[in-house]
PDB file of N, CA and C in Angstrom:
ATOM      1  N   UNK A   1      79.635  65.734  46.112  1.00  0.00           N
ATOM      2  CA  UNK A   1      78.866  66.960  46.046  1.00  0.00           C
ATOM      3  C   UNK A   1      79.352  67.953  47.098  1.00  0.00           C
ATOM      4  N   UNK A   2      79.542  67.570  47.969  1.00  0.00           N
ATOM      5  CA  UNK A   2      80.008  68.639  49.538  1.00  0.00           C
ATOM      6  C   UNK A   2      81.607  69.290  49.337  1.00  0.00           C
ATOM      7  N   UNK A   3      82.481  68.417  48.296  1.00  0.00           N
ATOM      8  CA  UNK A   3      83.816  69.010  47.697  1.00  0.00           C
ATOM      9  C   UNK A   3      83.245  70.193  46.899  1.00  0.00           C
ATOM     10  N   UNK A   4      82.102  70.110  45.601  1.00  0.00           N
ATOM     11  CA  UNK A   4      81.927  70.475  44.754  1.00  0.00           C
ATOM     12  C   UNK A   4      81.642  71.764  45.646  1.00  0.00           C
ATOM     13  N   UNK A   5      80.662  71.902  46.516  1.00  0.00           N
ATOM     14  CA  UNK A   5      80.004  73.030  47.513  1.00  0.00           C
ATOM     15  C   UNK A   5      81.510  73.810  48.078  1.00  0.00           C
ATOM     16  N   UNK A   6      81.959  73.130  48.839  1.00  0.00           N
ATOM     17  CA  UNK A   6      83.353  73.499  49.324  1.00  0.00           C
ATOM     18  C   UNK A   6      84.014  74.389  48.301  1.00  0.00           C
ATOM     19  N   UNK A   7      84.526  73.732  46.853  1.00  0.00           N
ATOM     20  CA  UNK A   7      85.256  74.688  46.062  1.00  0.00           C
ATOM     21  C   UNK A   7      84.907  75.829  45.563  1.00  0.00           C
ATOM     22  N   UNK A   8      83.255  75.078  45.440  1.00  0.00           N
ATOM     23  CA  UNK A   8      82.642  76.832  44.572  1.00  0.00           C
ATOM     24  C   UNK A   8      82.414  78.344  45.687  1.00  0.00           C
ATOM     25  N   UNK A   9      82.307  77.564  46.970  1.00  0.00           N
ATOM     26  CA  UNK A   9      82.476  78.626  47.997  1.00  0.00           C
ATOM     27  C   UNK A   9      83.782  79.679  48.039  1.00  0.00           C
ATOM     28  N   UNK A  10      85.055  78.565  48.628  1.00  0.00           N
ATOM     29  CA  UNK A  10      86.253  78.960  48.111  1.00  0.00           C
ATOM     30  C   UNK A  10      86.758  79.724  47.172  1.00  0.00           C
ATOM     31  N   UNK A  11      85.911  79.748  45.876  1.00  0.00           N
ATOM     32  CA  UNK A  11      85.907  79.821  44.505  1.00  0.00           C
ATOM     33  C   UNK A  11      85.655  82.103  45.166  1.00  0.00           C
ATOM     34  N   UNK A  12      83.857  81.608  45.702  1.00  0.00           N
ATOM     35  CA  UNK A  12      83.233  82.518  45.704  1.00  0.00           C
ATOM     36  C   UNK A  12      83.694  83.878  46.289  1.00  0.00           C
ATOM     37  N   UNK A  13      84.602  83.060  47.840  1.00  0.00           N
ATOM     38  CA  UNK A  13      85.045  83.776  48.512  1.00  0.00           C
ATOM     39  C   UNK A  13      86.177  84.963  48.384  1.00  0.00           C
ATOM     40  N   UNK A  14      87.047  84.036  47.318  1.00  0.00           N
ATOM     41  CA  UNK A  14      88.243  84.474  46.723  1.00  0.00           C
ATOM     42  C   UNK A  14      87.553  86.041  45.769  1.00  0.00           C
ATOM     43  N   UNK A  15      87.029  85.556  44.849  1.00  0.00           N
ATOM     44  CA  UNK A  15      86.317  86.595  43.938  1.00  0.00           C
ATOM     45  C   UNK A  15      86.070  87.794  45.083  1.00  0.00           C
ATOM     46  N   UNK A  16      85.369  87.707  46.166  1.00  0.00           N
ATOM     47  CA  UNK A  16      84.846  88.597  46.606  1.00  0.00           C
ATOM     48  C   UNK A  16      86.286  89.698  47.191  1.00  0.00           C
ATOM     49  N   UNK A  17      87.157  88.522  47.787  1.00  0.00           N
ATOM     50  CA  UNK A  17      87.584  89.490  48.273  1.00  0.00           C
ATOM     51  C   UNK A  17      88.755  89.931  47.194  1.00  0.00           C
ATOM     52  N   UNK A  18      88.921  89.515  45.998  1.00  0.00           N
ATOM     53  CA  UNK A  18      89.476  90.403  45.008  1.00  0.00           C
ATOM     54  C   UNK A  18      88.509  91.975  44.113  1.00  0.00           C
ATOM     55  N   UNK A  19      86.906  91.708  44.965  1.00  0.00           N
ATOM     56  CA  UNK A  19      86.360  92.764  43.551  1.00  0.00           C
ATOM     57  C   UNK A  19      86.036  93.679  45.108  1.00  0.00           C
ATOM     58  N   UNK A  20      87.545  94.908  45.325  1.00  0.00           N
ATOM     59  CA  UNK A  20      87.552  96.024  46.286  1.00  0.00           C
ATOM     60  C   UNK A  20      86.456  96.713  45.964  1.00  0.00           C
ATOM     61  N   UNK A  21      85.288  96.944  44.129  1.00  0.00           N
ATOM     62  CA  UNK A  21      84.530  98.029  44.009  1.00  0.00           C
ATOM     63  C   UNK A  21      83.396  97.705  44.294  1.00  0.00           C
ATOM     64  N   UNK A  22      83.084  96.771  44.643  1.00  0.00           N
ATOM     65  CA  UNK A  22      81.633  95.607  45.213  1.00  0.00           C
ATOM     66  C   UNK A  22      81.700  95.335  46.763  1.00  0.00           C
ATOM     67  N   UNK A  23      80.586  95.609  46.979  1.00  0.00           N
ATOM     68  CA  UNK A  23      79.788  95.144  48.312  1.00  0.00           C
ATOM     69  C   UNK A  23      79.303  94.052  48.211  1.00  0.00           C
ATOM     70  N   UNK A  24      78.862  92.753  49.186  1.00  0.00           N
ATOM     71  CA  UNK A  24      78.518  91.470  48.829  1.00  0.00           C
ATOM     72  C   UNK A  24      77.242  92.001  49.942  1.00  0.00           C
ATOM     73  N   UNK A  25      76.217  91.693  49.662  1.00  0.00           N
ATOM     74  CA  UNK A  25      74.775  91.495  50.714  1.00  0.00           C
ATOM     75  C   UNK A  25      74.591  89.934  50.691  1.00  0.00           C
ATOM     76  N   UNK A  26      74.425  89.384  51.891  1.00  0.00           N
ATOM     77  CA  UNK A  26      74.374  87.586  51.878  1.00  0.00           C
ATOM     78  C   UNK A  26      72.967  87.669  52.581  1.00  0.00           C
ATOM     79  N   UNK A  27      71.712  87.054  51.613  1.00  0.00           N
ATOM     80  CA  UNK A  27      70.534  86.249  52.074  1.00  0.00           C
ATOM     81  C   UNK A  27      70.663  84.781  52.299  1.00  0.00           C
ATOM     82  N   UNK A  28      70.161  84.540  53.484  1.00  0.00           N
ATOM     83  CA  UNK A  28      70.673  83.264  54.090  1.00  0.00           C
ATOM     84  C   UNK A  28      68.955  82.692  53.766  1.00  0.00           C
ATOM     85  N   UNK A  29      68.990  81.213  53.354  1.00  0.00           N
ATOM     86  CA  UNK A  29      68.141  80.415  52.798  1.00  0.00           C
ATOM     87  C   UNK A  29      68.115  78.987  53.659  1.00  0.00           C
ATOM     88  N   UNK A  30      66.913  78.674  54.168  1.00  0.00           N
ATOM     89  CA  UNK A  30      67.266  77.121  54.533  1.00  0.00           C
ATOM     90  C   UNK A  30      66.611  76.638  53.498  1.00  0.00           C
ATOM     91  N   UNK A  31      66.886  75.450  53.127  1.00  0.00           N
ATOM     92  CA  UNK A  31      66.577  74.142  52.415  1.00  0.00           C
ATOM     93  C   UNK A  31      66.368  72.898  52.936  1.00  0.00           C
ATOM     94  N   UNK A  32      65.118  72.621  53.128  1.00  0.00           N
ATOM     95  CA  UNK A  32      64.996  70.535  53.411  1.00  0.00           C
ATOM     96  C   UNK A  32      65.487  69.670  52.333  1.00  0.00           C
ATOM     97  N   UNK A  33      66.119  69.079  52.531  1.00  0.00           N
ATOM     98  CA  UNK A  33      66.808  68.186  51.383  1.00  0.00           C
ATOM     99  C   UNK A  33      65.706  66.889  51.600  1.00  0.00           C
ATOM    100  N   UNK A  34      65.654  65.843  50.412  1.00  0.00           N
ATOM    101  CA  UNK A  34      64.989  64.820  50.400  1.00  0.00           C
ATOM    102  C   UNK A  34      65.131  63.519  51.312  1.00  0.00           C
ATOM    103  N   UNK A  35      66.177  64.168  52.115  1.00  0.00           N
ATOM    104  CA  UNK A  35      66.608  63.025  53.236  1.00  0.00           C
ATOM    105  C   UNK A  35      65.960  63.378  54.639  1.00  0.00           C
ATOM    106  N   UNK A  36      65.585  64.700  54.461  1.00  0.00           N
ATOM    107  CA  UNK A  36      65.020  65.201  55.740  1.00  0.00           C
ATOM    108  C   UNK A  36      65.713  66.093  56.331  1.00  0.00           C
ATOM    109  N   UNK A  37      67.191  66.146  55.690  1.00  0.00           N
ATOM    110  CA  UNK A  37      67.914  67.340  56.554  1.00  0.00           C
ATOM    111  C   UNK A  37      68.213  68.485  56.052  1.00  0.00           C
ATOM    112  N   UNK A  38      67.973  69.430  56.738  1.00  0.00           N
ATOM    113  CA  UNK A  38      68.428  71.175  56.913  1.00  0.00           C
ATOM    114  C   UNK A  38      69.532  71.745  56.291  1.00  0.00           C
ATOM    115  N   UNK A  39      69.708  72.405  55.245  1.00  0.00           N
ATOM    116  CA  UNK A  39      70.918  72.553  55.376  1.00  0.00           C
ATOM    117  C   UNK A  39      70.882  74.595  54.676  1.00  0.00           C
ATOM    118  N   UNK A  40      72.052  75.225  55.165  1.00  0.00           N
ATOM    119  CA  UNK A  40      71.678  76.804  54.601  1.00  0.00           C
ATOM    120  C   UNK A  40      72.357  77.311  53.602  1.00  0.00           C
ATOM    121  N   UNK A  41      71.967  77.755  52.847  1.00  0.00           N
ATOM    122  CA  UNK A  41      72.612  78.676  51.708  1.00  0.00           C
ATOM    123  C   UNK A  41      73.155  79.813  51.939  1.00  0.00           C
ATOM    124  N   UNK A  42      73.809  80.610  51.758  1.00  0.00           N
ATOM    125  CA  UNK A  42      74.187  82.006  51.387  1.00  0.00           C
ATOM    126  C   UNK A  42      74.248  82.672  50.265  1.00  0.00           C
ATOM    127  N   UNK A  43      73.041  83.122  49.969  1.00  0.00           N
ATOM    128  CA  UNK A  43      73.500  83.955  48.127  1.00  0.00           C
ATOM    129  C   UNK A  43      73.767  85.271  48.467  1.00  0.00           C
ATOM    130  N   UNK A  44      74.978  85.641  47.717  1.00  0.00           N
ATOM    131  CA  UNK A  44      75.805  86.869  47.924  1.00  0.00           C
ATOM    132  C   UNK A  44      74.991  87.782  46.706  1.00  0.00           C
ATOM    133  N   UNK A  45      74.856  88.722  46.794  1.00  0.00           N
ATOM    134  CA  UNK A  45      74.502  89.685  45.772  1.00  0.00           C
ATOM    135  C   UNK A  45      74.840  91.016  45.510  1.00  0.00           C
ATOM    136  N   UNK A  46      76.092  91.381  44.603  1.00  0.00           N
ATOM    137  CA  UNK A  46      77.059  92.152  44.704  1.00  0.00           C
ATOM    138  C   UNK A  46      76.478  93.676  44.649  1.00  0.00           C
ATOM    139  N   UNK A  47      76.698  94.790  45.252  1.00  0.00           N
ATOM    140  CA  UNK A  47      76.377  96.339  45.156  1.00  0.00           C
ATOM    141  C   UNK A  47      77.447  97.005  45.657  1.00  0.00           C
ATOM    142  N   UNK A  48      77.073  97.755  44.239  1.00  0.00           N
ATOM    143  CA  UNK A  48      78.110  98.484  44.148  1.00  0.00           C
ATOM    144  C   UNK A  48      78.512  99.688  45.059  1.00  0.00           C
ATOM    145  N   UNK A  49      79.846 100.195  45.405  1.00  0.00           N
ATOM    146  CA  UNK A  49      80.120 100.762  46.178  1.00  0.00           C
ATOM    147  C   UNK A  49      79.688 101.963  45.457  1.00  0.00           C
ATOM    148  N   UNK A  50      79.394 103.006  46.189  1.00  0.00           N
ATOM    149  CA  UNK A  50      79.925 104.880  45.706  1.00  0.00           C
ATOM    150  C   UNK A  50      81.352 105.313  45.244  1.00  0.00           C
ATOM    151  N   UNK A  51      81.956 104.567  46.049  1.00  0.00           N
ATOM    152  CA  UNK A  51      83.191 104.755  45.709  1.00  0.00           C
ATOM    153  C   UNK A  51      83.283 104.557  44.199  1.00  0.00           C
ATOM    154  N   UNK A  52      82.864 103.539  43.844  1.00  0.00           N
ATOM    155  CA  UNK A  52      82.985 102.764  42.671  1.00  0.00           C
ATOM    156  C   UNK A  52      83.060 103.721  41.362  1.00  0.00           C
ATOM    157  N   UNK A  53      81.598 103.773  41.879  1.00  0.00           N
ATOM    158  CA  UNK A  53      80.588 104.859  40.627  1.00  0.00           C
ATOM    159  C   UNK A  53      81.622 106.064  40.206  1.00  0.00           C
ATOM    160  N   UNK A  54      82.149 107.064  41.347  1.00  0.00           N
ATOM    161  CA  UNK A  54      82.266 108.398  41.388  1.00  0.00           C
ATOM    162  C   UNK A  54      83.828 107.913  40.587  1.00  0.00           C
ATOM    163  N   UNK A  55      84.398 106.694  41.034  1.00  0.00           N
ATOM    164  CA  UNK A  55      85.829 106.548  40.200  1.00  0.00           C
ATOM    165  C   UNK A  55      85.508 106.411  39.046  1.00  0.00           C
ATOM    166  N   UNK A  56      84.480 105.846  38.438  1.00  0.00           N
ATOM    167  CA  UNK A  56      84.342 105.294  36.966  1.00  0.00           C
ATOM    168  C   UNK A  56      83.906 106.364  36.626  1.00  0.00           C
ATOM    169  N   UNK A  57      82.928 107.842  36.742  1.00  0.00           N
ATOM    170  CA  UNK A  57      82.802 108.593  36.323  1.00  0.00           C
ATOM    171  C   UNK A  57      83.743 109.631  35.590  1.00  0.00           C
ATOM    172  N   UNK A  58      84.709 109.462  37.086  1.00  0.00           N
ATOM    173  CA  UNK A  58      86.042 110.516  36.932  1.00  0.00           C
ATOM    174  C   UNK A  58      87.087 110.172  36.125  1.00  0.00           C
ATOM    175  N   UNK A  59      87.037 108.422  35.420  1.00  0.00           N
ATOM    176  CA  UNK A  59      87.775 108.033  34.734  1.00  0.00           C
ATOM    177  C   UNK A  59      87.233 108.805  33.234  1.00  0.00           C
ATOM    178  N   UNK A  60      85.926 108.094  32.699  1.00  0.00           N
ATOM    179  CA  UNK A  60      85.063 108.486  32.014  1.00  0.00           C
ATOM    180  C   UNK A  60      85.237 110.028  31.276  1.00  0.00           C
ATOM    181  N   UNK A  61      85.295 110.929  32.358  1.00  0.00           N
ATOM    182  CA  UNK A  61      85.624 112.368  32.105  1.00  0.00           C
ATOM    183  C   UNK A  61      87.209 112.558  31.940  1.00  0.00           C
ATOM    184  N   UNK A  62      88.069 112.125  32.217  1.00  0.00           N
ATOM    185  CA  UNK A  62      89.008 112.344  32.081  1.00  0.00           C
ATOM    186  C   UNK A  62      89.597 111.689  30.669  1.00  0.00           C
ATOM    187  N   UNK A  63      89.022 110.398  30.310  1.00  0.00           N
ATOM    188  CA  UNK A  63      89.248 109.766  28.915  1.00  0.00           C
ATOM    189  C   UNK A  63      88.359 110.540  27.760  1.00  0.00           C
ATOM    190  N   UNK A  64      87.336 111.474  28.235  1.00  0.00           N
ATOM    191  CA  UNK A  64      86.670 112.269  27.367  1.00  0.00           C
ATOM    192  C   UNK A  64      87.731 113.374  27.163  1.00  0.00           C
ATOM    193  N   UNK A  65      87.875 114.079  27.985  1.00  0.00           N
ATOM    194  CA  UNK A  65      89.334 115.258  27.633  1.00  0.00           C
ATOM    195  C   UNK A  65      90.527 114.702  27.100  1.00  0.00           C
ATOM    196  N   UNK A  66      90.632 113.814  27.295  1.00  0.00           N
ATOM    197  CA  UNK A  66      92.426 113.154  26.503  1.00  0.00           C
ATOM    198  C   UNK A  66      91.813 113.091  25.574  1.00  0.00           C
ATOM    199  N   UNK A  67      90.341 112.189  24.781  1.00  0.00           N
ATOM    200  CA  UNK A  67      90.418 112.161  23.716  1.00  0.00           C
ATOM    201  C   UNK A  67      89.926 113.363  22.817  1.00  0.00           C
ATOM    202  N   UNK A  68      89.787 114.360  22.942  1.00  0.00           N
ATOM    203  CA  UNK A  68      89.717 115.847  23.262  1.00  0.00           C
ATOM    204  C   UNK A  68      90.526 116.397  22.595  1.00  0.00           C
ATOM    205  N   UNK A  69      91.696 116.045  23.709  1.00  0.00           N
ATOM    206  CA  UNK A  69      92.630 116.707  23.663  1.00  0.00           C
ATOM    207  C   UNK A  69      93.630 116.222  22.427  1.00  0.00           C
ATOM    208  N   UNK A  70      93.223 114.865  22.222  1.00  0.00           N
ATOM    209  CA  UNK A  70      94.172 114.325  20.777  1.00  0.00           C
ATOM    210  C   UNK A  70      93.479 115.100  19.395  1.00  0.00           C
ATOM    211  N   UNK A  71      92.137 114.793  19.229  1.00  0.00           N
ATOM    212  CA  UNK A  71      91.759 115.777  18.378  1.00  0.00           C
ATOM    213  C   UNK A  71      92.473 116.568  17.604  1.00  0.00           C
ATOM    214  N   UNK A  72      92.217 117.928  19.176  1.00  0.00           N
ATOM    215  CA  UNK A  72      92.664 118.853  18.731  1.00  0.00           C
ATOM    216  C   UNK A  72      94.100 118.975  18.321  1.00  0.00           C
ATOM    217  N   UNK A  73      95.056 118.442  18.698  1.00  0.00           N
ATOM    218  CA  UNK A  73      96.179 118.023  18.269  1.00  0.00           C
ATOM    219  C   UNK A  73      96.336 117.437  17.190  1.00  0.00           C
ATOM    220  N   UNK A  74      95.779 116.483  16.464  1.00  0.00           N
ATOM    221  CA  UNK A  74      95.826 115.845  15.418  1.00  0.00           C
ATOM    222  C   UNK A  74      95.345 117.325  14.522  1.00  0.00           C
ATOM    223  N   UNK A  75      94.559 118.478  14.701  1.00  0.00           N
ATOM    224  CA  UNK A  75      93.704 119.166  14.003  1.00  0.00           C
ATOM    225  C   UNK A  75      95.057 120.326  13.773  1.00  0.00           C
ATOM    226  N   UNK A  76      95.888 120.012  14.697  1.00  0.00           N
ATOM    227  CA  UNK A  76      96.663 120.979  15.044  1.00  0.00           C
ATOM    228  C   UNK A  76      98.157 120.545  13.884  1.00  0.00           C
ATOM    229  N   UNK A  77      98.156 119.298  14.120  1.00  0.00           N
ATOM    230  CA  UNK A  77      99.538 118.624  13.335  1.00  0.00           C
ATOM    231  C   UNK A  77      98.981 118.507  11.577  1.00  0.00           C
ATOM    232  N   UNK A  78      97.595 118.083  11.388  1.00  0.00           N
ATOM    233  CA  UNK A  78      97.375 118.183  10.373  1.00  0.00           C
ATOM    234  C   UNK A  78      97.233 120.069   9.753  1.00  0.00           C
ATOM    235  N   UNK A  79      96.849 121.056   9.963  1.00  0.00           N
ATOM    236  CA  UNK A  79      97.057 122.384   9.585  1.00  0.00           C
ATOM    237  C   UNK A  79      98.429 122.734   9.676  1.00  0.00           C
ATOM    238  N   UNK A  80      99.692 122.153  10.691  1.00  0.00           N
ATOM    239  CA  UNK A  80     101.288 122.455  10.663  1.00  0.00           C
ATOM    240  C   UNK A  80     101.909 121.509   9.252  1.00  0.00           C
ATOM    241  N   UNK A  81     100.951 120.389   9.005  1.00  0.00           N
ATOM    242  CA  UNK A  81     101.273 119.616   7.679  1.00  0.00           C
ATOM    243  C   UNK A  81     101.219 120.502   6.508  1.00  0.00           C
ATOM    244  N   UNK A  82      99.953 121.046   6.023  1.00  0.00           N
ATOM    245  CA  UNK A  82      99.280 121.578   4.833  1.00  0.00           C
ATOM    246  C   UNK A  82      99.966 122.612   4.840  1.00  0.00           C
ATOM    247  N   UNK A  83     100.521 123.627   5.887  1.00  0.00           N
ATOM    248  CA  UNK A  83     101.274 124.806   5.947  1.00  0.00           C
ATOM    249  C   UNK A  83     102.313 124.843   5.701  1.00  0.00           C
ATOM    250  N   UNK A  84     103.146 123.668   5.871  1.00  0.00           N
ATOM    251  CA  UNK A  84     104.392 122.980   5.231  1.00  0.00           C
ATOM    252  C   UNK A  84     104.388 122.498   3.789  1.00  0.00           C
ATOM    253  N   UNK A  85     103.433 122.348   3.614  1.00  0.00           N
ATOM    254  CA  UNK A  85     103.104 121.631   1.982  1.00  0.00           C
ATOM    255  C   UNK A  85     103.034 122.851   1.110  1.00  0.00           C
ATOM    256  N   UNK A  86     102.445 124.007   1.822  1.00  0.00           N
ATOM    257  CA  UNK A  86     101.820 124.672   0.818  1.00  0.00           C
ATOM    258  C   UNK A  86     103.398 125.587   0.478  1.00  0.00           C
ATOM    259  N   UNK A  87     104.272 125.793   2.033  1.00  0.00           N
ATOM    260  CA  UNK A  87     105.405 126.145   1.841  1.00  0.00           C
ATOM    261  C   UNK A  87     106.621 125.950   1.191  1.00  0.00           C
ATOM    262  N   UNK A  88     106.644 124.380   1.003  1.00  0.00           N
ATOM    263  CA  UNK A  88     107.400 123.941   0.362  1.00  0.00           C
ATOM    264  C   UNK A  88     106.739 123.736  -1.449  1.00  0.00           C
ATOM    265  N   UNK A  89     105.665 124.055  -2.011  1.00  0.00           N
ATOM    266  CA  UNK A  89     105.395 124.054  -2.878  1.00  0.00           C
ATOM    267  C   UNK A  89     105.982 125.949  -3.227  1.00  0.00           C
ATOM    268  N   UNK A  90     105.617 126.487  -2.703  1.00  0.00           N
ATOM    269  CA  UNK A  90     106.366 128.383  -2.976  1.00  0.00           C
ATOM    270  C   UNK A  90     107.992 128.246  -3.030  1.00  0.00           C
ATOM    271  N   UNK A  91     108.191 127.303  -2.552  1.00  0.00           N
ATOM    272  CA  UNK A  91     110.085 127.528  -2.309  1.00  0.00           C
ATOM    273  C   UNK A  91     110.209 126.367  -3.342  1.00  0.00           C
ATOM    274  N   UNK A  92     109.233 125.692  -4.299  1.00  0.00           N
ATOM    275  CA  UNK A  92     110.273 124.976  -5.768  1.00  0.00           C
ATOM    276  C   UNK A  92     109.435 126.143  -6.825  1.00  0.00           C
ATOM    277  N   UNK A  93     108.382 126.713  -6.877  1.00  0.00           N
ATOM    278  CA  UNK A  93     108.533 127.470  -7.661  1.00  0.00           C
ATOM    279  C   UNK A  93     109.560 128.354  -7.968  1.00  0.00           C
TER     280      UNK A  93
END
């Protein structure tokens, strides 16, 4: 059991310090175990940075204008299509 504790810590630790857009807050817990002894917890509970937010927003807005911006392009390639069609239908008459 104390490996099992060990890895998932390890486990925990790693995660944390891979997620740069998260803050970890640690409430520390004691526990009496059935043997009589003490032992403490740490539950981490992730919050989110500002940083975080204001990047995902600015992503958000910026994937709203590209897709925007294809639109209108597609709106743009399809009317340069039909204008070609309609042109090349006058030049076999």
């Amino acid at each position: 059991m104390r490996k099992k504790i060990i890895t998932s810590a390890i486990l925990l630790g790693s995660i944390g310090a891979k997620a740069s857009s998260f803050s970890f807050e640690g409430k520390l817990h004691e526990i009496e175990l059935s043997s009589g002894k003490n032992i403490e917890i740490i539950i981490q509970q992730e919050i989110p940075d500002d940083s975080y937010l204001d990047n995902k927003t600015s992503i958000q807005t910026d994937l709203s204008r590209q897709v925007l911006s294809y639109e209108k392009m597609l709106q743009l390639l399809n009317k340069i299509r039909k204008d070609e069609h309609e042109v090349n239908e006058e030049l076999n008459l």
